[in-house]
Protein backbone atom coordinates (compact mmCIF):
# COMPACT_ATOMS: atom_id res chain seq x y z
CA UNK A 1 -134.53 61.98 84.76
CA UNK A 2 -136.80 65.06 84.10
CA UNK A 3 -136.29 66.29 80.53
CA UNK A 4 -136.30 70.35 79.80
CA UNK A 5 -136.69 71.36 75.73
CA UNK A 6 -138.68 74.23 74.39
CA UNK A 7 -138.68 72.73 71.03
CA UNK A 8 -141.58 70.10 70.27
CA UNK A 9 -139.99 67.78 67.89
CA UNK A 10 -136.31 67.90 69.60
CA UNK A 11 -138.91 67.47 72.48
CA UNK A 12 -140.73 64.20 71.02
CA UNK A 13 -137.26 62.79 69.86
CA UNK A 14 -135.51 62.67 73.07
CA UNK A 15 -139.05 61.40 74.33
CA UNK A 16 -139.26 58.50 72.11
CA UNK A 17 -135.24 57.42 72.62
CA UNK A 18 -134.95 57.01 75.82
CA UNK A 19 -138.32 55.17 75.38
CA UNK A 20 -136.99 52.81 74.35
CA UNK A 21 -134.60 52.20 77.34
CA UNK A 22 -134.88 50.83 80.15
CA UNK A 23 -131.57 52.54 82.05
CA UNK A 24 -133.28 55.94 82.04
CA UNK A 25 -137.02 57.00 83.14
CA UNK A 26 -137.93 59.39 81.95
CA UNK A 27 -140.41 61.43 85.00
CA UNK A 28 -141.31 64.99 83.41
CA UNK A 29 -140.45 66.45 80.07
CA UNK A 30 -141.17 70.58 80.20
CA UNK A 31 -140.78 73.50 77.66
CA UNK A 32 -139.89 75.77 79.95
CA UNK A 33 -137.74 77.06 82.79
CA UNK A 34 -140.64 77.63 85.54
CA UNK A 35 -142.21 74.38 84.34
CA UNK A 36 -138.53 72.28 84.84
CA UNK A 37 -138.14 73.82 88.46
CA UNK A 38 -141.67 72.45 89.68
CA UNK A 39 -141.06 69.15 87.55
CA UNK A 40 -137.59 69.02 89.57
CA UNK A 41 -138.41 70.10 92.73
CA UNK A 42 -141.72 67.19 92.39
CA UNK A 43 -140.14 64.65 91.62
CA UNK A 44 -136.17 64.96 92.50
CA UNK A 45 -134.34 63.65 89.95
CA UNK A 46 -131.03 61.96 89.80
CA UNK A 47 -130.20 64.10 86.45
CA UNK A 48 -131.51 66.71 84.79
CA UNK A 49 -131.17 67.14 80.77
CA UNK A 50 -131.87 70.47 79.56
CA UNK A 51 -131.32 72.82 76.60
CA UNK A 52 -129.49 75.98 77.14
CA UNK A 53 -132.14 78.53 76.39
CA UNK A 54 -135.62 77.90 77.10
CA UNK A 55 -138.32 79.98 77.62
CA UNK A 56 -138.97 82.76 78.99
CA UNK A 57 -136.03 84.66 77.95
CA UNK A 58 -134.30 81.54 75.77
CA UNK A 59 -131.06 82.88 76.54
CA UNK A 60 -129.04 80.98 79.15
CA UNK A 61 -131.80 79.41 81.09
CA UNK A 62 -130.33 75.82 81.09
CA UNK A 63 -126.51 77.11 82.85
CA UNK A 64 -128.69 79.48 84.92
CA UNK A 65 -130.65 76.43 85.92
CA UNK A 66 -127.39 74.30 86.66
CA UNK A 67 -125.90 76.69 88.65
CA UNK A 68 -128.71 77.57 91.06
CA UNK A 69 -129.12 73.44 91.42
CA UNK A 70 -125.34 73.19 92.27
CA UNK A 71 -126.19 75.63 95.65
CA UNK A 72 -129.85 73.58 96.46
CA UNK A 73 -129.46 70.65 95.15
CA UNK A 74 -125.75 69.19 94.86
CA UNK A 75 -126.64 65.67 94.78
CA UNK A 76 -128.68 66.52 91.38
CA UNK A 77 -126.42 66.05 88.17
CA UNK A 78 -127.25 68.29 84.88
CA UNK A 79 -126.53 67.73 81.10
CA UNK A 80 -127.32 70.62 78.80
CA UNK A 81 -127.68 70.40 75.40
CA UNK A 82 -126.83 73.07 72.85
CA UNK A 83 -126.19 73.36 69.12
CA UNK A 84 -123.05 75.52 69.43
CA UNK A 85 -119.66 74.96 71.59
CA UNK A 86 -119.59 77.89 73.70
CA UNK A 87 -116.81 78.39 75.94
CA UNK A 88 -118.15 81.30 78.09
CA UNK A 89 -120.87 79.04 79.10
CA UNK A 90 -119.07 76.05 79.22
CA UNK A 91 -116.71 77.50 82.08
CA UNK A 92 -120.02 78.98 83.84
CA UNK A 93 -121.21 75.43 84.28
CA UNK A 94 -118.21 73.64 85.02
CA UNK A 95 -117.57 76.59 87.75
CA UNK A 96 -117.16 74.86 90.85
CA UNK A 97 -116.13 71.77 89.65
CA UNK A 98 -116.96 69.33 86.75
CA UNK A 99 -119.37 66.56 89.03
CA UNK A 100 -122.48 65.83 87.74
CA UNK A 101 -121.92 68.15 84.84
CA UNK A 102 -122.39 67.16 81.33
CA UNK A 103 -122.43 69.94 78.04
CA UNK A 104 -122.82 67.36 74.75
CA UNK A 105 -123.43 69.64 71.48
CA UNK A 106 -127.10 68.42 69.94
CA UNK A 107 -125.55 67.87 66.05
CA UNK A 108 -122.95 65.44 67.49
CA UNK A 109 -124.97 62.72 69.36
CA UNK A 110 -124.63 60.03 67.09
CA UNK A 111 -126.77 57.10 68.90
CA UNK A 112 -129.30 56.70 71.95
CA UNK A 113 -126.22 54.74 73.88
CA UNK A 114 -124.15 58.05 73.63
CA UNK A 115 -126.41 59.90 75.25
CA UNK A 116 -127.45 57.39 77.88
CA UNK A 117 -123.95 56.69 78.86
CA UNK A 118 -123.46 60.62 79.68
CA UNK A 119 -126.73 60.77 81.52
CA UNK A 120 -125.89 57.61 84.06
CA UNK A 121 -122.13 58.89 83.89
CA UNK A 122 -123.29 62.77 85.19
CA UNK A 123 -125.44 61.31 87.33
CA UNK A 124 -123.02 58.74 89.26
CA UNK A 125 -121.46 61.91 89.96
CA UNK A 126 -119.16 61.86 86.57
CA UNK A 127 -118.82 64.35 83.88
CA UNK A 128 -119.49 64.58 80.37
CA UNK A 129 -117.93 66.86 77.86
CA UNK A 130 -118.15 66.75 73.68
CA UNK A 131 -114.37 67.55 72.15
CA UNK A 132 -115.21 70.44 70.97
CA UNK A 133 -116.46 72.22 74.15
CA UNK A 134 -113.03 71.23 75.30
CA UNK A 135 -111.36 72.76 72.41
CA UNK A 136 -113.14 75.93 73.29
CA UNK A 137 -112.75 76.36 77.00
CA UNK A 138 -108.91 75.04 75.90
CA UNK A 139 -108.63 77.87 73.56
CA UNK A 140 -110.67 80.77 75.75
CA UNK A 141 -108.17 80.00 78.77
CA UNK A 142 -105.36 79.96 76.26
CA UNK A 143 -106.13 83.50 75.85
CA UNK A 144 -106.00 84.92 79.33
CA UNK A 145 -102.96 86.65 80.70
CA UNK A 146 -101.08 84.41 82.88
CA UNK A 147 -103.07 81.34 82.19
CA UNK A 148 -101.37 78.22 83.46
CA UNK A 149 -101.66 76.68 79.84
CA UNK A 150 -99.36 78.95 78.78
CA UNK A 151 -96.44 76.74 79.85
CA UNK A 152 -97.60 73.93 77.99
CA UNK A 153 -95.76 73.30 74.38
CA UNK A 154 -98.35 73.02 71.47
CA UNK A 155 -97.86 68.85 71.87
CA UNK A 156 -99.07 68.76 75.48
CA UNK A 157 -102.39 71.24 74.17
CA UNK A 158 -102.46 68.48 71.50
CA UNK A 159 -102.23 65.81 74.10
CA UNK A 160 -104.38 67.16 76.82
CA UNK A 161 -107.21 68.34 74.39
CA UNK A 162 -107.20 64.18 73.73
CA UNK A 163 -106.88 63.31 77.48
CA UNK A 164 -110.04 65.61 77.94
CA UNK A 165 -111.64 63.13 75.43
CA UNK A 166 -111.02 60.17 77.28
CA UNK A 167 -108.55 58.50 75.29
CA UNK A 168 -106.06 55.89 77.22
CA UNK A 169 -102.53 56.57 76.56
CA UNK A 170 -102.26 53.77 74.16
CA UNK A 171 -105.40 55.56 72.39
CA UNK A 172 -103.69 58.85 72.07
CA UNK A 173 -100.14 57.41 71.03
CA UNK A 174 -102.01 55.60 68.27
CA UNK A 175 -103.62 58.95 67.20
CA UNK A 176 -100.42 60.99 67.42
CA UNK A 177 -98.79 58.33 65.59
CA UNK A 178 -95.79 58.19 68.62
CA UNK A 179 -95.07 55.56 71.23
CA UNK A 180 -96.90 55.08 74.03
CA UNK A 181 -94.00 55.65 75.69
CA UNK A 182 -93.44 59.42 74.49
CA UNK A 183 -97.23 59.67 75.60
CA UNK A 184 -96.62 58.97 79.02
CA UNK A 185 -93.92 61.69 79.10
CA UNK A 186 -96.36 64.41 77.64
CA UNK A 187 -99.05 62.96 80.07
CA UNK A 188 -96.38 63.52 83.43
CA UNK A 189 -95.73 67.42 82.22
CA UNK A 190 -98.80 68.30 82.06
CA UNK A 191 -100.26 67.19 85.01
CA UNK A 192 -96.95 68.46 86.99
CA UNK A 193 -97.61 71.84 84.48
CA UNK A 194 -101.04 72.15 85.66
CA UNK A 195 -100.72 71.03 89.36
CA UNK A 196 -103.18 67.90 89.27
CA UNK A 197 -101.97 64.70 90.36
CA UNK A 198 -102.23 61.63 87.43
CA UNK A 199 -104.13 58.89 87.45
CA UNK A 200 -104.63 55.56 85.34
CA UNK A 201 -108.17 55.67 85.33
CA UNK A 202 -109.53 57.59 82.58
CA UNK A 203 -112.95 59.08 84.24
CA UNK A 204 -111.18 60.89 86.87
CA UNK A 205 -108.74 61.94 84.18
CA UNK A 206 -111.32 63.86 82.21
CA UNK A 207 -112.58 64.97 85.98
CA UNK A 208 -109.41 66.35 86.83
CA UNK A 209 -108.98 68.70 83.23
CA UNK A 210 -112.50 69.96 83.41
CA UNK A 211 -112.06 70.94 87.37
CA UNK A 212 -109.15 72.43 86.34
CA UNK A 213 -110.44 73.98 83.39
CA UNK A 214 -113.48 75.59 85.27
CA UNK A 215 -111.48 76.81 88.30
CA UNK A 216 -110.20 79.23 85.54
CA UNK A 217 -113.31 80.96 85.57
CA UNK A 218 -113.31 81.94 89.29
């Protein structure tokens, strides 16, 4: 993994966690954009994790990065990091698809095993998404004129905003407080709503929302 984070002590910290694993090695850690590109083109990574704005310009460095790695380097996943939930940027990195993508929001990682499990997840090829990046590219699609979410009923936005979090169907009928039974009925409409096909395994559930999610921003 080559690490990309302007800021010294955010820097150090990530440093010093995944330390103190031994599922992630750590082969660069940069402060900026030119620096990450030599470290990544040296050393090929499996994943990258990167902020969102670095230097030079800290503006949108880390989705600029992502995207020009998507045309020269597919097999290369990328998690950024960021302290806000934007949805613009969220659907600019999931553009093209949701594999080897990860956005988690710096202010919600709670442990070192959170943040492992979404760097060997995006890197297998997976996804990783926090909630409330969801809620946001939910809510910014939700918004456009002849969005397909339009024709989902507030419970199936309720339902697929918890889908998009990974929850099982028994998970989300115990959250709802209804059966799991009623879940499974939600679950059908929206993928027949949204044209993806279901599946029982929870991954390529979360796959299949963000694809479709991002293909809203082509």
């Amino acid at each position: 993994m080559v690490l990309g984070e302007d800021g010294y002590l955010a820097r150090e910290a990530i440093t010093m966690l995944l330390g103190r694993t031994q599922e992630v090695e750590l082969l660069a850690s940069c402060e900026d954009l030119d620096t990450l590109r030599r470290s990544i083109e040296e050393t090929q990574p499996d994943v990258v994790l990167t902020d969102i704005r670095m230097p030079p310009g800290n503006q949108d460095e880390g989705i600029r990065l992502a995207q020009e790695l998507r045309r020269t380097h597919p097999q290369i996943g990328v998690v950024v990091l960021s302290q806000y939930a934007d949805g613009v940027l969220a659907g600019l990195l999931f553009e093209g698809g949701a594999s080897r993508r990860g956005y988690l929001l710096k202010e919600r990682l709670r442990d070192r095993e959170e943040l492992v499990r979404a760097l060997k997840a995006v890197a297998a090829g997976g996804s990783a998404v926090d909630p409330l990046v969801v809620e946001e590219l939910v809510a910014l699609r939700q918004d456009e004129k002849h969005s397909p979410l339009e024709s989902l009923t507030p419970k199936e936005r309720e339902v697929l905003a918890l889908i998009a979090e990974g929850k099982s169907n028994a998970a989300i009928a115990d959250t709802l407080v209804v059966t799991k039974r009623a879940v499974e009925r939600h679950v059908n409409s929206i993928f027949f709503k949204l044209g993806l096909v279901e599946t029982a395994d929870v991954s390529r559930r979360v796959r299949a929302t963000l694809v479709y999610l991002a293909s809203m921003t082509e």
